[in-house]
PDB file of N, CA and C in Angstrom:
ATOM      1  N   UNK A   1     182.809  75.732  45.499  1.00  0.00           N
ATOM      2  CA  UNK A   1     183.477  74.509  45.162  1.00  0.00           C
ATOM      3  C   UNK A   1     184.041  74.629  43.760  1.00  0.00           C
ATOM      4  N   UNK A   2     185.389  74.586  43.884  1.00  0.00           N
ATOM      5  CA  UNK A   2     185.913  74.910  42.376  1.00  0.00           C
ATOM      6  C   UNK A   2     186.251  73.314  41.525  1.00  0.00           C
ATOM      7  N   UNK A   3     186.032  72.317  42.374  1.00  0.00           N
ATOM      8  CA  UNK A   3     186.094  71.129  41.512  1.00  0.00           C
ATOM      9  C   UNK A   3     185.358  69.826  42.372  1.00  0.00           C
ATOM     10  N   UNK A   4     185.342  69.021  40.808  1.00  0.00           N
ATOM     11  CA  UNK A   4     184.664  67.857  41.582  1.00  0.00           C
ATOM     12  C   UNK A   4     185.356  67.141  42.739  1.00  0.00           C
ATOM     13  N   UNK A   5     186.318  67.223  42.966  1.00  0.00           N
ATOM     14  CA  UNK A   5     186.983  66.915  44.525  1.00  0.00           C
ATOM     15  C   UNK A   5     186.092  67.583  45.693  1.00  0.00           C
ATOM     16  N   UNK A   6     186.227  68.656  45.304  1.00  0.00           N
ATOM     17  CA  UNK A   6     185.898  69.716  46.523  1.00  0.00           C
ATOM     18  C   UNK A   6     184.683  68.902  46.979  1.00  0.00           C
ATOM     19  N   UNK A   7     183.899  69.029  45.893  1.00  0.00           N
ATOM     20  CA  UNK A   7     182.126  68.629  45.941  1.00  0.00           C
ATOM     21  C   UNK A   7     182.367  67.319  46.582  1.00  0.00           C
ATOM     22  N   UNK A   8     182.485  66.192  46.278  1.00  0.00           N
ATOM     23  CA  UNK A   8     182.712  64.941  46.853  1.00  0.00           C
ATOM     24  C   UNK A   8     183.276  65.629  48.473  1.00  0.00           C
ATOM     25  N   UNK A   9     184.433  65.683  48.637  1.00  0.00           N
ATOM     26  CA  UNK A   9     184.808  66.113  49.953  1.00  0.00           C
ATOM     27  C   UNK A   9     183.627  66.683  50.760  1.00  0.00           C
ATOM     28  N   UNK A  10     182.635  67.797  50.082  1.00  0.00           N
ATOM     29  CA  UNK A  10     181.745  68.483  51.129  1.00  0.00           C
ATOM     30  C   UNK A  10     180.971  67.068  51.453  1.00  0.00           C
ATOM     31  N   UNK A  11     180.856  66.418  50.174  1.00  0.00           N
ATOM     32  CA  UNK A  11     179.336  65.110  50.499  1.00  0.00           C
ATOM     33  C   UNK A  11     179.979  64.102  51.792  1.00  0.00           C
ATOM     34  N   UNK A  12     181.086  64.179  52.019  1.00  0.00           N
ATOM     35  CA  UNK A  12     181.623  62.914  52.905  1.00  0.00           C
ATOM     36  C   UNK A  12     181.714  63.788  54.319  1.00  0.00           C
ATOM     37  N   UNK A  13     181.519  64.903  54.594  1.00  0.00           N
ATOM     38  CA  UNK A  13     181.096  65.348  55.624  1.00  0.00           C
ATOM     39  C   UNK A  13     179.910  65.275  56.302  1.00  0.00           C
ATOM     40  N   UNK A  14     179.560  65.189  57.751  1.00  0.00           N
ATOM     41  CA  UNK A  14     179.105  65.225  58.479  1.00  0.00           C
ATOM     42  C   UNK A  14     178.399  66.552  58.390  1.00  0.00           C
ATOM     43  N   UNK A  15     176.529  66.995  58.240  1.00  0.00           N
ATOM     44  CA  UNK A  15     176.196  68.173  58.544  1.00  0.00           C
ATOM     45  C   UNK A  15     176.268  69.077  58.718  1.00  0.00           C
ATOM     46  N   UNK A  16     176.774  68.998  60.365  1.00  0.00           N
ATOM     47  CA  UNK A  16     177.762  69.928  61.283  1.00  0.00           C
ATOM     48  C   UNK A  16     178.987  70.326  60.509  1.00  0.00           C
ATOM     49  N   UNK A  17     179.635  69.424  59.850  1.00  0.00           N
ATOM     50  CA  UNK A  17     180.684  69.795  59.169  1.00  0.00           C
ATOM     51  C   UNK A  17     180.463  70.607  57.714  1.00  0.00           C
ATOM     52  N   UNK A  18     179.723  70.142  57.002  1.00  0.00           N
ATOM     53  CA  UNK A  18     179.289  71.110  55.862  1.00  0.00           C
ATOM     54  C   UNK A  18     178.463  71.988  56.025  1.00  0.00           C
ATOM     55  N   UNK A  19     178.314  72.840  57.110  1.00  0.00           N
ATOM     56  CA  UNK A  19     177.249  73.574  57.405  1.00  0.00           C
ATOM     57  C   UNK A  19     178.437  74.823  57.923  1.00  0.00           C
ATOM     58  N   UNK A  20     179.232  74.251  58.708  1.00  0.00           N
ATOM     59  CA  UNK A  20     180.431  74.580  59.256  1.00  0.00           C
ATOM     60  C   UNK A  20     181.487  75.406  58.359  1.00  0.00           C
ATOM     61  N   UNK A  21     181.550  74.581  56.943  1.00  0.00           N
ATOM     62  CA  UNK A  21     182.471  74.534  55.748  1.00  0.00           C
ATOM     63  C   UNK A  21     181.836  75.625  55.091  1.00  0.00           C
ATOM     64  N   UNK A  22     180.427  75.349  54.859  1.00  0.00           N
ATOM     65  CA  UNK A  22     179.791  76.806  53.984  1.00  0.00           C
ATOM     66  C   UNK A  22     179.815  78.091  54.475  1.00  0.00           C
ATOM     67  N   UNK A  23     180.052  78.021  55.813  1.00  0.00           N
ATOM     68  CA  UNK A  23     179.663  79.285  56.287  1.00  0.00           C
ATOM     69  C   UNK A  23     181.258  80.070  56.869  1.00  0.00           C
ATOM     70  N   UNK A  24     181.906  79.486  56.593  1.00  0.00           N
ATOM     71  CA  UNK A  24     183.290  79.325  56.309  1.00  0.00           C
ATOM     72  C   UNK A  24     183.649  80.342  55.117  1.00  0.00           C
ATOM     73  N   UNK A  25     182.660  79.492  53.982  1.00  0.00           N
ATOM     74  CA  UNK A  25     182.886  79.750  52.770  1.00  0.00           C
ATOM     75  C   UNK A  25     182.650  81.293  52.040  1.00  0.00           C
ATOM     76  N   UNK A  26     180.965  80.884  52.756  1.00  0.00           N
ATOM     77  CA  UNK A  26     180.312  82.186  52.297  1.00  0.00           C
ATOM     78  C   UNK A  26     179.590  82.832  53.062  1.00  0.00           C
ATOM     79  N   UNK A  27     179.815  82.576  54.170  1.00  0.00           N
ATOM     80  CA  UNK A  27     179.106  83.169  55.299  1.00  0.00           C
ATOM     81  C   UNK A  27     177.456  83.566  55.548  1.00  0.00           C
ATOM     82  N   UNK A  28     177.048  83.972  56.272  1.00  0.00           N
ATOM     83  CA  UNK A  28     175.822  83.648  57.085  1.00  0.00           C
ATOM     84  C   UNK A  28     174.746  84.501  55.702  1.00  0.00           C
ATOM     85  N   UNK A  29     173.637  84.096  55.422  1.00  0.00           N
ATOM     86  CA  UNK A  29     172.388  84.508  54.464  1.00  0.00           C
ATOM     87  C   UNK A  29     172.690  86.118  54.528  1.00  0.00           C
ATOM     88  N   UNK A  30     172.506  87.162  53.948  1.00  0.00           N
ATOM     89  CA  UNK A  30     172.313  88.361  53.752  1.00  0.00           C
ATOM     90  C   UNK A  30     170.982  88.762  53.513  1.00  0.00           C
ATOM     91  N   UNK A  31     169.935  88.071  53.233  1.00  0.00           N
ATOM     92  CA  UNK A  31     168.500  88.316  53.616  1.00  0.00           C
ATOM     93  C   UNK A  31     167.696  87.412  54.238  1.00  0.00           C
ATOM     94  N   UNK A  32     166.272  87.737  54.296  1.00  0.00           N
ATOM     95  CA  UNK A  32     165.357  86.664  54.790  1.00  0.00           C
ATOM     96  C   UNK A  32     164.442  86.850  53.826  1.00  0.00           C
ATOM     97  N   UNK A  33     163.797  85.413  53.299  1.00  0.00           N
ATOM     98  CA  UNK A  33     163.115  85.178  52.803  1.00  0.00           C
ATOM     99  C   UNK A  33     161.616  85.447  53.399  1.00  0.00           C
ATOM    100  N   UNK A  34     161.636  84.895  54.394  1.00  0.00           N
ATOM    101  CA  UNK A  34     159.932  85.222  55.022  1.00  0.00           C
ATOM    102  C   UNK A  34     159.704  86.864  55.511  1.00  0.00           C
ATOM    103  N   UNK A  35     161.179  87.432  55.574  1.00  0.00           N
ATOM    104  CA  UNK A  35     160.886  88.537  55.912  1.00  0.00           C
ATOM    105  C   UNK A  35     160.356  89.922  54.406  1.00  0.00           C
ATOM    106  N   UNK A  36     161.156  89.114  53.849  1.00  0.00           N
ATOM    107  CA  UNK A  36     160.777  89.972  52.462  1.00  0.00           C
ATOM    108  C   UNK A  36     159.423  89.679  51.901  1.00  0.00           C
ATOM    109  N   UNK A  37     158.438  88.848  52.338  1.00  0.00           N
ATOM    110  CA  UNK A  37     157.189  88.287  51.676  1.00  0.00           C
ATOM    111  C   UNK A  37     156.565  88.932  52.837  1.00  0.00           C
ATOM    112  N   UNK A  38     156.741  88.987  53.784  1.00  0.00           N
ATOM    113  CA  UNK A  38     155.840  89.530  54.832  1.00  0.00           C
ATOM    114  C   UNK A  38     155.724  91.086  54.600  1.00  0.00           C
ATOM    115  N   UNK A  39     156.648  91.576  54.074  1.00  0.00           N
ATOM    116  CA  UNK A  39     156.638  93.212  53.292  1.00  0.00           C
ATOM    117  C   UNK A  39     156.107  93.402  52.464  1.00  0.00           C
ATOM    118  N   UNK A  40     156.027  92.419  51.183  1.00  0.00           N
ATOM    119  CA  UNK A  40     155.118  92.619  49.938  1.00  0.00           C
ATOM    120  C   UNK A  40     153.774  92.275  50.559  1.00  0.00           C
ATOM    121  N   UNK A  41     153.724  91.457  51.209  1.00  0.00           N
ATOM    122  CA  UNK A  41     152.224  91.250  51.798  1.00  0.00           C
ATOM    123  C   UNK A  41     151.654  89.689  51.146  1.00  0.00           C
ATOM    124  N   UNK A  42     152.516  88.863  51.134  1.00  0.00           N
ATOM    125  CA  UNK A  42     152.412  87.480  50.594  1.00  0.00           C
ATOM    126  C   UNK A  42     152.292  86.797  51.758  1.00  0.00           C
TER     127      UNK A  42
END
């Protein structure tokens, strides 16, 4: 989000829609969290 427009705009979306928009944006996680703790042994 390069401005406070943008940001407002994501907030007036619907879930589905900002979930939609991010992954759009920046696409799907590149790690897992539970998977990396389950390796250290946490």
């Amino acid at each position: 989000m390069t401005s406070y427009k943008d940001y407002l705009d994501l907030l007036s979306k619907t879930y589905e829609g900002a979930v939609d928009f991010l992954l759009q944006k920046y696409g799907p996680a590149q790690d897992d969290y539970y998977r990396e703790n389950h390796i250290i042994g946490l």
